[in-house]
C-alpha atoms as a PDB file:
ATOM      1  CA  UNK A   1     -65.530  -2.610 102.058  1.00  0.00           C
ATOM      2  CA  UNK A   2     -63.258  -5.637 102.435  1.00  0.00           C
ATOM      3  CA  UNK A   3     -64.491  -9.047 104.302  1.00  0.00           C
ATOM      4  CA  UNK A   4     -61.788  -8.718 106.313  1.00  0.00           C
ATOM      5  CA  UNK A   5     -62.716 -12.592 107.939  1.00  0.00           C
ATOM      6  CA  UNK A   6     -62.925 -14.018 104.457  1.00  0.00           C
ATOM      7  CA  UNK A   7     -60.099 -12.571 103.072  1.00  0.00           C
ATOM      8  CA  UNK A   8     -58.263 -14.335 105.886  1.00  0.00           C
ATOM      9  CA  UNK A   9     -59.768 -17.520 105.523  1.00  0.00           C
ATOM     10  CA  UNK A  10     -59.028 -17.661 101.808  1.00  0.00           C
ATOM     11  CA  UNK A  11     -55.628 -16.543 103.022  1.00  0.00           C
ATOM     12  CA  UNK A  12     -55.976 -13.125 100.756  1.00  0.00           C
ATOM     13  CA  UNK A  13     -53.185 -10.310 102.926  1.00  0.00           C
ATOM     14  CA  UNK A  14     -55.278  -7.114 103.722  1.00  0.00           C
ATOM     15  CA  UNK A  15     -53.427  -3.861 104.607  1.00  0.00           C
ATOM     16  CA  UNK A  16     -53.439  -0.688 104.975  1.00  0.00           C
ATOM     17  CA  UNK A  17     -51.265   1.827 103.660  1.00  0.00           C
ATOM     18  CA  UNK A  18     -52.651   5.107 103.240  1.00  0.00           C
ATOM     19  CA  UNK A  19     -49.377   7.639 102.445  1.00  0.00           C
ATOM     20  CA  UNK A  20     -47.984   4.606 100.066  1.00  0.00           C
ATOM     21  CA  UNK A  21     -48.665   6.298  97.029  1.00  0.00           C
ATOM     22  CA  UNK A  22     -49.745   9.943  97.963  1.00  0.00           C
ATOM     23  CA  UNK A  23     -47.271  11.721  95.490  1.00  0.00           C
ATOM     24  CA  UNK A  24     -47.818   9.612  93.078  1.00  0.00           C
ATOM     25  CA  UNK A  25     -51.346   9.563  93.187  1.00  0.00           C
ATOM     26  CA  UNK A  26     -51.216  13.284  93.635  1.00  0.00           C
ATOM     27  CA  UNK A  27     -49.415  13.746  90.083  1.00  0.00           C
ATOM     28  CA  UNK A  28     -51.417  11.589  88.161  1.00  0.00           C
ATOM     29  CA  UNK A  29     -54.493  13.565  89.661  1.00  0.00           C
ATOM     30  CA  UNK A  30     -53.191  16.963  87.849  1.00  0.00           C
ATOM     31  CA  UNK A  31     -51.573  15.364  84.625  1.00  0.00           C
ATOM     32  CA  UNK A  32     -55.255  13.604  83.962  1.00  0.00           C
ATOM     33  CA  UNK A  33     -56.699  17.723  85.003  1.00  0.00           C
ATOM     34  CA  UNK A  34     -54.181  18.749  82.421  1.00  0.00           C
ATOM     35  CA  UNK A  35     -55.457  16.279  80.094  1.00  0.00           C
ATOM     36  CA  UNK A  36     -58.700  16.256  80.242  1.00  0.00           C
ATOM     37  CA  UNK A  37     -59.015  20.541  80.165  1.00  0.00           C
ATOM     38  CA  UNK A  38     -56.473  20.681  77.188  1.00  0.00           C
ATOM     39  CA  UNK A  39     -58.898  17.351  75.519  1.00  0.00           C
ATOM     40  CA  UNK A  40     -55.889  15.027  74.855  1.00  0.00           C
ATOM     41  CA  UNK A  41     -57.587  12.259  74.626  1.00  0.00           C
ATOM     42  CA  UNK A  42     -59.887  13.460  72.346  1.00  0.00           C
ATOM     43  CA  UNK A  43     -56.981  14.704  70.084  1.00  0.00           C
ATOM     44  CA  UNK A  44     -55.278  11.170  69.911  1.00  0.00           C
ATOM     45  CA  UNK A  45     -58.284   9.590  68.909  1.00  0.00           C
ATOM     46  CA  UNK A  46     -58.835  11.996  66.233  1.00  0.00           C
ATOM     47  CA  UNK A  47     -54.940  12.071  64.919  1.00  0.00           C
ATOM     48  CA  UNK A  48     -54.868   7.796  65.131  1.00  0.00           C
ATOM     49  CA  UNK A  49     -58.116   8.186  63.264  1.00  0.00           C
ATOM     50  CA  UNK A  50     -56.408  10.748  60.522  1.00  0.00           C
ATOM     51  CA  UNK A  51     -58.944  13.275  61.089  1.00  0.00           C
ATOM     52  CA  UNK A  52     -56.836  15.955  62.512  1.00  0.00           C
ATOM     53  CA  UNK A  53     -58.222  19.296  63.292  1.00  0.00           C
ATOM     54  CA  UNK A  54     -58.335  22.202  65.553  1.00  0.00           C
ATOM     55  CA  UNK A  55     -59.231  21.380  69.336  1.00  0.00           C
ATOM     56  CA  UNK A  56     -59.334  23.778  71.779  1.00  0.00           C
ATOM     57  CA  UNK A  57     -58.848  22.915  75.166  1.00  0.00           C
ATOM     58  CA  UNK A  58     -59.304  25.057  78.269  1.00  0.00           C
ATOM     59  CA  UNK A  59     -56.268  26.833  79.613  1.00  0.00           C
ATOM     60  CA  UNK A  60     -56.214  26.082  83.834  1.00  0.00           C
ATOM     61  CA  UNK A  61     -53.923  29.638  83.789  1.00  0.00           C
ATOM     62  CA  UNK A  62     -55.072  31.205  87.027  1.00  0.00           C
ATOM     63  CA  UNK A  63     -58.048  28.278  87.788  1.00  0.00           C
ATOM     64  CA  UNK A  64     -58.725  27.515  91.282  1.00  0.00           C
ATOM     65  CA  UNK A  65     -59.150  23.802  91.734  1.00  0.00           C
ATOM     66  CA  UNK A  66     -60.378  21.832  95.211  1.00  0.00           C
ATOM     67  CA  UNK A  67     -59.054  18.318  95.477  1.00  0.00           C
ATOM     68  CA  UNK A  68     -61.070  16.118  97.853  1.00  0.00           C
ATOM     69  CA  UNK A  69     -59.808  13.003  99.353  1.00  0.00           C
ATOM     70  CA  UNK A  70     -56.035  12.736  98.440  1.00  0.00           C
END
């Protein structure tokens, strides 16, 4: 929650702007899914580290997901 009172005391703009970013937001959302099931980050680490090996990831072929609050 925002002080909405201080913020305008300490002349700090509050807004609202809740469809702003919505596509946006909602492609990030899937590319880190993507990510995260196929363990990307986890095979960065281990290529920048030189320790390269075999990491499975999980496919999201035919995977319902729910998405709350986008």
């Amino acid at each position: 929650n925002i002080d909405i009172n201080m913020a305008t005391n300490k002349k700090i703009v509050v807004t609202n702007t809740p469809t702003a970013n919505v596509d946006a937001v909602a492609d990030l959302t899937f590319g880190l899914i993507l990510s995260l099931a196929r363990r990307v980050p986890e095979a960065d680490r281990k290529t920048k580290g030189a320790k390269w090996g075999k990491i499975i990831g999980k496919s999201v072929w035919e995977k319902t997901i729910g998405i709350i609050g986008l």
